[in-house]
C-alpha atoms as a PDB file:
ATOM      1  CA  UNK A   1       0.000   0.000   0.000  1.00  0.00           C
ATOM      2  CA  UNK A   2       1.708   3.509  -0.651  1.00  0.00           C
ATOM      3  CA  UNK A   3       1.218   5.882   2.071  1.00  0.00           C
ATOM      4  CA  UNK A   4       0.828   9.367   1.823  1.00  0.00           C
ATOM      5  CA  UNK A   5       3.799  11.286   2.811  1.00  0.00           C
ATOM      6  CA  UNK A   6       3.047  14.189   4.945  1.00  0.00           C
ATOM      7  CA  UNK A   7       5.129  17.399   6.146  1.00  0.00           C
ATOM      8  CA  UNK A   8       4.655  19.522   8.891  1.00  0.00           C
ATOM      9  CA  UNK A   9       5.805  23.232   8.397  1.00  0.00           C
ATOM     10  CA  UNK A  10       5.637  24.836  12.199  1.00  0.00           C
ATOM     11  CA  UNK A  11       5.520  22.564  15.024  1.00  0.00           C
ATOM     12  CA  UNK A  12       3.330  24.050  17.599  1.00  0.00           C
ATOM     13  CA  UNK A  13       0.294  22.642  19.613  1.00  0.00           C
ATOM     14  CA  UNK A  14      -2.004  22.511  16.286  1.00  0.00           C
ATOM     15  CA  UNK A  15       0.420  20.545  14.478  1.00  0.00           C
ATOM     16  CA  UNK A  16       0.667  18.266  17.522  1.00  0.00           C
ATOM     17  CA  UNK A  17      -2.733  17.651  17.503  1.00  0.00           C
ATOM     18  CA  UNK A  18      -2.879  17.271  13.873  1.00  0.00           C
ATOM     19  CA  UNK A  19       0.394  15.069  13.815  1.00  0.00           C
ATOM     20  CA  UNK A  20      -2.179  12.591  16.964  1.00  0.00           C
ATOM     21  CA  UNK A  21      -4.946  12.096  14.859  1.00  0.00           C
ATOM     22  CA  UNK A  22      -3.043  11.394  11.149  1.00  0.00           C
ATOM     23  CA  UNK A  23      -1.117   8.766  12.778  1.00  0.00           C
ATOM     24  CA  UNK A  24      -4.345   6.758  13.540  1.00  0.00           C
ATOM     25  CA  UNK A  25      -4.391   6.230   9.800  1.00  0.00           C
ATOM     26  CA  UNK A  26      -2.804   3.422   8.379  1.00  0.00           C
ATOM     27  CA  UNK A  27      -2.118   5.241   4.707  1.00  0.00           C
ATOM     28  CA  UNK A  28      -0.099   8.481   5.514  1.00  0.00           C
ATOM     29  CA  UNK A  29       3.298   8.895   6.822  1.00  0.00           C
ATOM     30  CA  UNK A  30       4.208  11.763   8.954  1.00  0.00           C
ATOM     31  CA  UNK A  31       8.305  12.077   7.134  1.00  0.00           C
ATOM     32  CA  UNK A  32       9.236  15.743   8.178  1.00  0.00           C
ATOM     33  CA  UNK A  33       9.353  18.600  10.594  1.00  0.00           C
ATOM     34  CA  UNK A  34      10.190  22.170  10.420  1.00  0.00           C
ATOM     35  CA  UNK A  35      10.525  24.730  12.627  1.00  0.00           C
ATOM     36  CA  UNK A  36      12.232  27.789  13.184  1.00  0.00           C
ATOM     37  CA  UNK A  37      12.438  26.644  16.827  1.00  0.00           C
ATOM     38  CA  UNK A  38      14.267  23.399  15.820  1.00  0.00           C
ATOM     39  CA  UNK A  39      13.685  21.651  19.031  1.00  0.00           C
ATOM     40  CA  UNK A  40      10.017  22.067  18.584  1.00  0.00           C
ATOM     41  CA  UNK A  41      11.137  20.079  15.428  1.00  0.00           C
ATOM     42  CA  UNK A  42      12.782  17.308  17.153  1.00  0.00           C
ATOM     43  CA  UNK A  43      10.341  16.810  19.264  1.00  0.00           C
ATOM     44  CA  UNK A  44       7.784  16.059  17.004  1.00  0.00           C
ATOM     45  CA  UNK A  45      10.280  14.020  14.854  1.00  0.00           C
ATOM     46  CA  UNK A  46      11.521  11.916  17.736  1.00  0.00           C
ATOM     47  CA  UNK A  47       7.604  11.082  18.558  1.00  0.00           C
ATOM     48  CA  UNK A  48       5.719  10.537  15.036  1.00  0.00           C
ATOM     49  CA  UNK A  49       9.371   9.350  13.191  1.00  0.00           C
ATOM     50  CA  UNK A  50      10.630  11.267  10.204  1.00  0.00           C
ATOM     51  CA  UNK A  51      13.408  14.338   9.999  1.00  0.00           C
ATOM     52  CA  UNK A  52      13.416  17.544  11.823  1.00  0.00           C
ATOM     53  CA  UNK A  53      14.850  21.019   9.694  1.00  0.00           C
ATOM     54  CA  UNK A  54      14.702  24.444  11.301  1.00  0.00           C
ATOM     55  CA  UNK A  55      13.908  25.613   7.500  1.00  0.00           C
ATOM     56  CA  UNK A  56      10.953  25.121   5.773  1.00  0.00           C
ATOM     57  CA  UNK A  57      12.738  25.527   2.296  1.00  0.00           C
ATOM     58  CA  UNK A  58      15.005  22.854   2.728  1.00  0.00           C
ATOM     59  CA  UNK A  59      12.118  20.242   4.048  1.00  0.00           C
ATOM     60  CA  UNK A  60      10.183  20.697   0.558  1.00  0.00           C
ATOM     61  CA  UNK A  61      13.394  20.643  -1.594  1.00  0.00           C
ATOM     62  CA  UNK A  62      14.532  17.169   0.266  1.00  0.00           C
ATOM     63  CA  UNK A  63      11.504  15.675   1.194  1.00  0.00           C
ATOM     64  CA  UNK A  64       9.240  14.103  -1.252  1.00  0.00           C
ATOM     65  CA  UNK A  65       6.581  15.103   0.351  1.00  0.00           C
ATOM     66  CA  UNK A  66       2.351  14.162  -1.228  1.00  0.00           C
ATOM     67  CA  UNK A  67       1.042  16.622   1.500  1.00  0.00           C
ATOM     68  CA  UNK A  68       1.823  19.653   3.553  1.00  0.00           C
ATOM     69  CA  UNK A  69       0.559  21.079   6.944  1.00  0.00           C
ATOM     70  CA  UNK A  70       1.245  24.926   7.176  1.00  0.00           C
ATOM     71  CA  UNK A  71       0.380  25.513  11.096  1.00  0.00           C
ATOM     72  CA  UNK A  72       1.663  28.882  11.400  1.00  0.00           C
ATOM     73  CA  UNK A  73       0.156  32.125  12.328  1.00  0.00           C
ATOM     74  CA  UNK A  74      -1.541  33.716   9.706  1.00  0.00           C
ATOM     75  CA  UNK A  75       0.676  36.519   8.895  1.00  0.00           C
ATOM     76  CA  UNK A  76       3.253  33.969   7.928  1.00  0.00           C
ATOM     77  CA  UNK A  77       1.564  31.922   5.332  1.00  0.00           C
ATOM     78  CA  UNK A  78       1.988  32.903   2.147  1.00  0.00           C
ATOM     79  CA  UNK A  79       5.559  32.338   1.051  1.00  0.00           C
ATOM     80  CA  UNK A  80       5.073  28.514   2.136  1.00  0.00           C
ATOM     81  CA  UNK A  81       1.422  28.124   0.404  1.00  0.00           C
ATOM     82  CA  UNK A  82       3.100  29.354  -2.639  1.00  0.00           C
ATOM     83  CA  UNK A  83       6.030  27.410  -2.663  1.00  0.00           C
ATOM     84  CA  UNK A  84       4.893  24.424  -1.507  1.00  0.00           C
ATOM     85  CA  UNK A  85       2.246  24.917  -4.150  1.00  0.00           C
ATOM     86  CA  UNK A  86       5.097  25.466  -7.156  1.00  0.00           C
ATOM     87  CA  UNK A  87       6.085  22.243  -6.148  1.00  0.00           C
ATOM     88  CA  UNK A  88       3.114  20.173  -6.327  1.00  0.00           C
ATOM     89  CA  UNK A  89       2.649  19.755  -3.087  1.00  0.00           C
ATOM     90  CA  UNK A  90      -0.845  19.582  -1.939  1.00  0.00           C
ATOM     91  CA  UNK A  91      -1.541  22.103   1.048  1.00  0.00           C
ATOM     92  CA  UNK A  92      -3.546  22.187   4.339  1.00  0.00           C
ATOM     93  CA  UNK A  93      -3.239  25.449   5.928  1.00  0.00           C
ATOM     94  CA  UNK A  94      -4.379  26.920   9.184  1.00  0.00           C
ATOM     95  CA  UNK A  95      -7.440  29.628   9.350  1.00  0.00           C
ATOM     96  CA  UNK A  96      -7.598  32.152   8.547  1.00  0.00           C
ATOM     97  CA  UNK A  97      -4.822  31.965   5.229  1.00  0.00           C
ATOM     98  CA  UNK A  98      -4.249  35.816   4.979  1.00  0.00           C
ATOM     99  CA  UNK A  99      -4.684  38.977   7.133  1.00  0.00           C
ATOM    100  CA  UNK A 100      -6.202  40.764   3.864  1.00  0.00           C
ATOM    101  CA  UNK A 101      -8.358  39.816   0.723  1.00  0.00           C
ATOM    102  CA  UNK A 102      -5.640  40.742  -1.670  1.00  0.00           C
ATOM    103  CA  UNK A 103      -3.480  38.505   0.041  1.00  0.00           C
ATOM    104  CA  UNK A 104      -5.629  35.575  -0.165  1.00  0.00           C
ATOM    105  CA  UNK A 105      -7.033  35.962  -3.504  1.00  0.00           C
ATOM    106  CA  UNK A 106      -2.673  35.548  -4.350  1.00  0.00           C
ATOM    107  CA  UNK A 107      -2.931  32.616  -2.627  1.00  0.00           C
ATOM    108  CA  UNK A 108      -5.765  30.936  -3.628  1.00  0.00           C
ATOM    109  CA  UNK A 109      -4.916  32.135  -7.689  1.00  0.00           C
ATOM    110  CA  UNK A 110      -1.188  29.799  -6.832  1.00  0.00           C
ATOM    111  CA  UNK A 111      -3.259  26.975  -5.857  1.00  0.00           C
ATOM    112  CA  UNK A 112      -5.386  27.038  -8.798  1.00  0.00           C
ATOM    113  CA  UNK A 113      -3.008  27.470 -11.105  1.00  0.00           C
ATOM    114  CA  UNK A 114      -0.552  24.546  -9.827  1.00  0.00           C
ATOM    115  CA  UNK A 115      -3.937  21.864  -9.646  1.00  0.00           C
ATOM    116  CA  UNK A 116      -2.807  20.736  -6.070  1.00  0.00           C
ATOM    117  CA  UNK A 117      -5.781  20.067  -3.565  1.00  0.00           C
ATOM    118  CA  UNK A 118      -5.874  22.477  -0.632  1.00  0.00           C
ATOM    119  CA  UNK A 119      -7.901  23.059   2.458  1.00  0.00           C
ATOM    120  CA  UNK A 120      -8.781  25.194   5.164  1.00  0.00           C
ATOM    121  CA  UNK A 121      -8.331  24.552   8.760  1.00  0.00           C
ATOM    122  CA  UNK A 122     -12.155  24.935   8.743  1.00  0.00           C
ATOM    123  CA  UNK A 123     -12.444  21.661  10.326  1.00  0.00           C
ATOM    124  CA  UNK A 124     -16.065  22.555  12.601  1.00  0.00           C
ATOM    125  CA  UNK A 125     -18.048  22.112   9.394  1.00  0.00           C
ATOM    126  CA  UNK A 126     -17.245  17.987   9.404  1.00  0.00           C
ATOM    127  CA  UNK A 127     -18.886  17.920  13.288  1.00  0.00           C
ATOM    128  CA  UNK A 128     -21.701  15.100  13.390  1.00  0.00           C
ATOM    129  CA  UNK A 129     -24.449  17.907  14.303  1.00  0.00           C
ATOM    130  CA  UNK A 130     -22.667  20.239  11.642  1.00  0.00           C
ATOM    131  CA  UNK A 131     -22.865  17.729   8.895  1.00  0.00           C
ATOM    132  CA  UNK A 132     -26.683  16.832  10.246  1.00  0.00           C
ATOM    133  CA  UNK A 133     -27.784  20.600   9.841  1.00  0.00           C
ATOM    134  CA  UNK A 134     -26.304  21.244   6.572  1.00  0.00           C
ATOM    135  CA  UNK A 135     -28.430  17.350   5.561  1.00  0.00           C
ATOM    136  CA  UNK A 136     -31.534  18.571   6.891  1.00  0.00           C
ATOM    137  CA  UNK A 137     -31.062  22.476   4.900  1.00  0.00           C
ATOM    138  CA  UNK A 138     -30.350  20.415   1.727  1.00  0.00           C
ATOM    139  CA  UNK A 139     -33.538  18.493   1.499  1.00  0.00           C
ATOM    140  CA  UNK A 140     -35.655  21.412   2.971  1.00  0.00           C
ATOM    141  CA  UNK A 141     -36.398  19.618   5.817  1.00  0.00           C
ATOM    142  CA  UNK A 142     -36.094  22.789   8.186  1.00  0.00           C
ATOM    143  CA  UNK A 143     -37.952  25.157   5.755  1.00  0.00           C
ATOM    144  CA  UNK A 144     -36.848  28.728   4.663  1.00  0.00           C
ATOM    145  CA  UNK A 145     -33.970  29.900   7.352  1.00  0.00           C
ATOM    146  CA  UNK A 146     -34.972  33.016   9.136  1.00  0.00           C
ATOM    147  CA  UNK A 147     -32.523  33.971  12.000  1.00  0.00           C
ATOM    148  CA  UNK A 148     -29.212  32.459  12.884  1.00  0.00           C
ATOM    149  CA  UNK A 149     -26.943  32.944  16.161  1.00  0.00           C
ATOM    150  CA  UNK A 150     -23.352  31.608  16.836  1.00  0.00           C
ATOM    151  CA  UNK A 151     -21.192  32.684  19.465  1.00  0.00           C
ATOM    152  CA  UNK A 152     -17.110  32.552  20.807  1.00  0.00           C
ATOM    153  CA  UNK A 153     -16.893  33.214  23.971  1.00  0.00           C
ATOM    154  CA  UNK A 154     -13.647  32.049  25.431  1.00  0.00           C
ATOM    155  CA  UNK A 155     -11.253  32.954  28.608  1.00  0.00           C
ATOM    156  CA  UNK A 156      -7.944  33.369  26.567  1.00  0.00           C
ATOM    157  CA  UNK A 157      -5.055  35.841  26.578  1.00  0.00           C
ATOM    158  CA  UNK A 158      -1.716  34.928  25.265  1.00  0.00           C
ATOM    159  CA  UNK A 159       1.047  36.963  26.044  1.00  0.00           C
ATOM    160  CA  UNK A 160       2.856  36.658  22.126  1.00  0.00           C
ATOM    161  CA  UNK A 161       2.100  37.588  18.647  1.00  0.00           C
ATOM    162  CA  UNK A 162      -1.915  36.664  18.985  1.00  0.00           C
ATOM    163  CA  UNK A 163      -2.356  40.045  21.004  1.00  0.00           C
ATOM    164  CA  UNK A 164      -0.893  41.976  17.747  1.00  0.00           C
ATOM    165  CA  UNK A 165      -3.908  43.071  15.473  1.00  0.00           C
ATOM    166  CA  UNK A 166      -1.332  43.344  12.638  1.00  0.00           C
ATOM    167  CA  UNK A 167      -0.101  39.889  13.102  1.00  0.00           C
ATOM    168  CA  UNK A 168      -2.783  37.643  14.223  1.00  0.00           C
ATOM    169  CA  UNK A 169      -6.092  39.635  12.562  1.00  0.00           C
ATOM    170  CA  UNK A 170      -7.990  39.772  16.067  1.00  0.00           C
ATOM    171  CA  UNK A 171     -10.402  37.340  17.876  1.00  0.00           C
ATOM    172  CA  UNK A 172     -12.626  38.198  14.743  1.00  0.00           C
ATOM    173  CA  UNK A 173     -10.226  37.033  11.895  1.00  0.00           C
ATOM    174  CA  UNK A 174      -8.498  34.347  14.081  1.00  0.00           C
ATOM    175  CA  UNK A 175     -11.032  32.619  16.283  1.00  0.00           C
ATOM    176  CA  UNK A 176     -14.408  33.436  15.937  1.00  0.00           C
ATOM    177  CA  UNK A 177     -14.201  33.193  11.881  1.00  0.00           C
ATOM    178  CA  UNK A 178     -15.347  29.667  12.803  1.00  0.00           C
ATOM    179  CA  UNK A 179     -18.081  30.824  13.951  1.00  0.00           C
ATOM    180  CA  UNK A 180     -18.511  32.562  10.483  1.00  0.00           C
ATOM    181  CA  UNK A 181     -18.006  30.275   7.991  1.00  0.00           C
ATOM    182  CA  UNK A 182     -20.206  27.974   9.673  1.00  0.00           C
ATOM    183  CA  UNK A 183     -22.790  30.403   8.924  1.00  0.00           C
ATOM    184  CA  UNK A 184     -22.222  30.614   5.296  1.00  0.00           C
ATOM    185  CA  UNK A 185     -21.479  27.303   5.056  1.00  0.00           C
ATOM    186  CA  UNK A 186     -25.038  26.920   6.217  1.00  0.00           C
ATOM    187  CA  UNK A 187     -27.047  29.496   4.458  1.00  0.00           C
ATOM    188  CA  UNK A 188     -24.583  31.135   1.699  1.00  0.00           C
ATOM    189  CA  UNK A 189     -23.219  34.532   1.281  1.00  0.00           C
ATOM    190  CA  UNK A 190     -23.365  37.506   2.729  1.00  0.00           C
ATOM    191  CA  UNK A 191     -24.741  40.352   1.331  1.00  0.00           C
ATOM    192  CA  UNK A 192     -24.299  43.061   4.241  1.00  0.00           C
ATOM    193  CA  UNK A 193     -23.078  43.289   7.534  1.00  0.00           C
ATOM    194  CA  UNK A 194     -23.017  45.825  10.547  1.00  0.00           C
ATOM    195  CA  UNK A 195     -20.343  44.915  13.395  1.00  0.00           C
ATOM    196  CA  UNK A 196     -18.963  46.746  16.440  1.00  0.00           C
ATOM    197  CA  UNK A 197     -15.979  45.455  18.566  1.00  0.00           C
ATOM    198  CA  UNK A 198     -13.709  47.146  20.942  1.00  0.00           C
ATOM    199  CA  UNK A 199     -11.455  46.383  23.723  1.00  0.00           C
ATOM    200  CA  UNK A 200     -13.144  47.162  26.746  1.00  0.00           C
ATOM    201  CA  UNK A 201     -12.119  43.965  29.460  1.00  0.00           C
ATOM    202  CA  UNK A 202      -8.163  43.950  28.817  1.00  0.00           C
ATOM    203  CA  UNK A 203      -7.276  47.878  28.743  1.00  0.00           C
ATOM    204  CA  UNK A 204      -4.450  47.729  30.660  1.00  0.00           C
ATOM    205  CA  UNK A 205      -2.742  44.464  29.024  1.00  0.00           C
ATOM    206  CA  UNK A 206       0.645  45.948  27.865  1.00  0.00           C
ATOM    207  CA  UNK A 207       1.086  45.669  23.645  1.00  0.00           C
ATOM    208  CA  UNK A 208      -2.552  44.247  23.402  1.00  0.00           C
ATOM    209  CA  UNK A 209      -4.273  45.569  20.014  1.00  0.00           C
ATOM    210  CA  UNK A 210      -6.932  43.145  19.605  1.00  0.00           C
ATOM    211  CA  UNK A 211     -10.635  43.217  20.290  1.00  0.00           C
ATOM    212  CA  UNK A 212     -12.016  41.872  23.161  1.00  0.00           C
ATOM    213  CA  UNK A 213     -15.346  41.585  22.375  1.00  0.00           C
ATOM    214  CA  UNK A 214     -17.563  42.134  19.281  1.00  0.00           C
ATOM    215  CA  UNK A 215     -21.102  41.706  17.446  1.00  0.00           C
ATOM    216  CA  UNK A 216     -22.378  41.462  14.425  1.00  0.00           C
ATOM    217  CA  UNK A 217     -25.589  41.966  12.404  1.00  0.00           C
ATOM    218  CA  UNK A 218     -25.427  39.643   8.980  1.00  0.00           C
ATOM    219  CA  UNK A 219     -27.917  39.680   5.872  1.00  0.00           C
ATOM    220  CA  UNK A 220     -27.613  36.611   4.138  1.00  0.00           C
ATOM    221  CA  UNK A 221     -28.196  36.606   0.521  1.00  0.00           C
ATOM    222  CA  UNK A 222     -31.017  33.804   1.219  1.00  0.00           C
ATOM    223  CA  UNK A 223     -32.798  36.454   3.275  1.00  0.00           C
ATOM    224  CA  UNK A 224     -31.953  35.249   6.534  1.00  0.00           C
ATOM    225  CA  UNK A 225     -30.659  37.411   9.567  1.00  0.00           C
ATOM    226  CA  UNK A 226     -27.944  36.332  11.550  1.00  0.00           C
ATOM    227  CA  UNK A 227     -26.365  37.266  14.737  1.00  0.00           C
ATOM    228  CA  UNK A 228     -22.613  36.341  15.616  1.00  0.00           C
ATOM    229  CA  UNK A 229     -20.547  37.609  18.853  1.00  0.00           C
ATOM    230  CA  UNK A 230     -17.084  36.536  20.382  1.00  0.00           C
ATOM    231  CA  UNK A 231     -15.370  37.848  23.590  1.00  0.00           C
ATOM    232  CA  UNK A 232     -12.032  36.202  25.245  1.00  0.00           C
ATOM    233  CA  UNK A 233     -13.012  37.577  28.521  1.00  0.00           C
ATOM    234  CA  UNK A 234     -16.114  35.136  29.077  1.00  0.00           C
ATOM    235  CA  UNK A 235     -16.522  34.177  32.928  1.00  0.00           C
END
């Protein structure tokens, strides 16, 4: 049986838990580990098998590698989708792929035009009672949708690039967009929206930019309403 031979570019907790569940399949490999913190590298090398680099470069020009896993903050994405891309390497990247629409539109143009498969760390949408809702829309089951709520509220402050706006996007872009593209996964686009956020629980945490908690109003093309808020300073 070949096995699919899988590469991990960033070696942090998500690629951990990635690395935990691939291995409970008997057709992939997990062959290599980068990491600009090499021991983070090792680490996972010296648990799953397979090589540790420090530099992503060199792991997809020695490794032959079927599939790669870019777990990396989002503002450092785009060199590796493209490259790894170039090379025929089919991608799985983290949410969200790019701080800006310009930026991902680059990205997803690369991908297209090299015919590798890619996805989205969008991973909520393949959750039993996900899967169940979307059945149940499909065959009109549930009717015409008329108002839909989702909500992140979490208790989580990191003290490292997250709290940047500039380098992480905010809770918005970064955590609660699951909470968003379940809702258009369930009843389409988006044709207007009306949001408010500020930082109003976390003033005084030193180099913090992000939003602590927001709301917002969606119009959904299908002519439903929904409602989405997030805060990381839930009790």
């Amino acid at each position: 049986m070949t096995r699919l031979k899988i590469g991990f570019i960033g070696c942090g907790g998500i690629a951990r838990a990635h690395a935990n569940r691939l291995v409970r399949f008997s057709d992939v490999e997990l062959v290599a580990f980068s990491d600009i913190v090499v021991g983070k590298a090792e680490a996972l090398a010296h648990k799953f098998g397979g090589r540790a680099y420090s530099d992503w470069r060199e792991m997809l020009d020695r490794e032959n590698l079927d599939i790669v896993f870019i777990c990396l903050p989002p503002f450092a994405h785009q060199d590796e989708v493209m490259v790894a891309a170039e090379k025929g390497v089919h991608v799985y990247v983290e949410k969200p792929i790019a701080l800006n629409v310009k930026l991902a539109y680059e990205m997803v143009r690369a991908i297209e035009k090299s015919g590798v498969k890619s996805q989205v760390g969008y991973q909520l949408r393949f959750a039993a009672g996900v899967e169940r809702a979307k059945k149940l829309i499909e065959e009109g089951v549930v009717g015409d949708i008329g108002l839909v709520s989702g909500r992140y509220w979490c208790r989580f402050i990191r003290r490292d690039w997250w709290l940047d706006k500039s380098r992480s996007g905010g809770q918005v872009v970064e955590q609660a967009t699951h909470i968003y593209d379940l809702l258009r996964w369930l009843c389409g686009d988006v044709e207007r929206v009306y949001a408010e956020m500020d930082r109003l629980l976390y003033r005084d945490v030193p180099g913090m930019t992000i939003e602590d908690v927001s709301s917002a109003v969606l119009r959904f093309k299908c002519g439903a309403v929904g409602v989405v808020t997030a805060t990381i300073g839930a009790a």
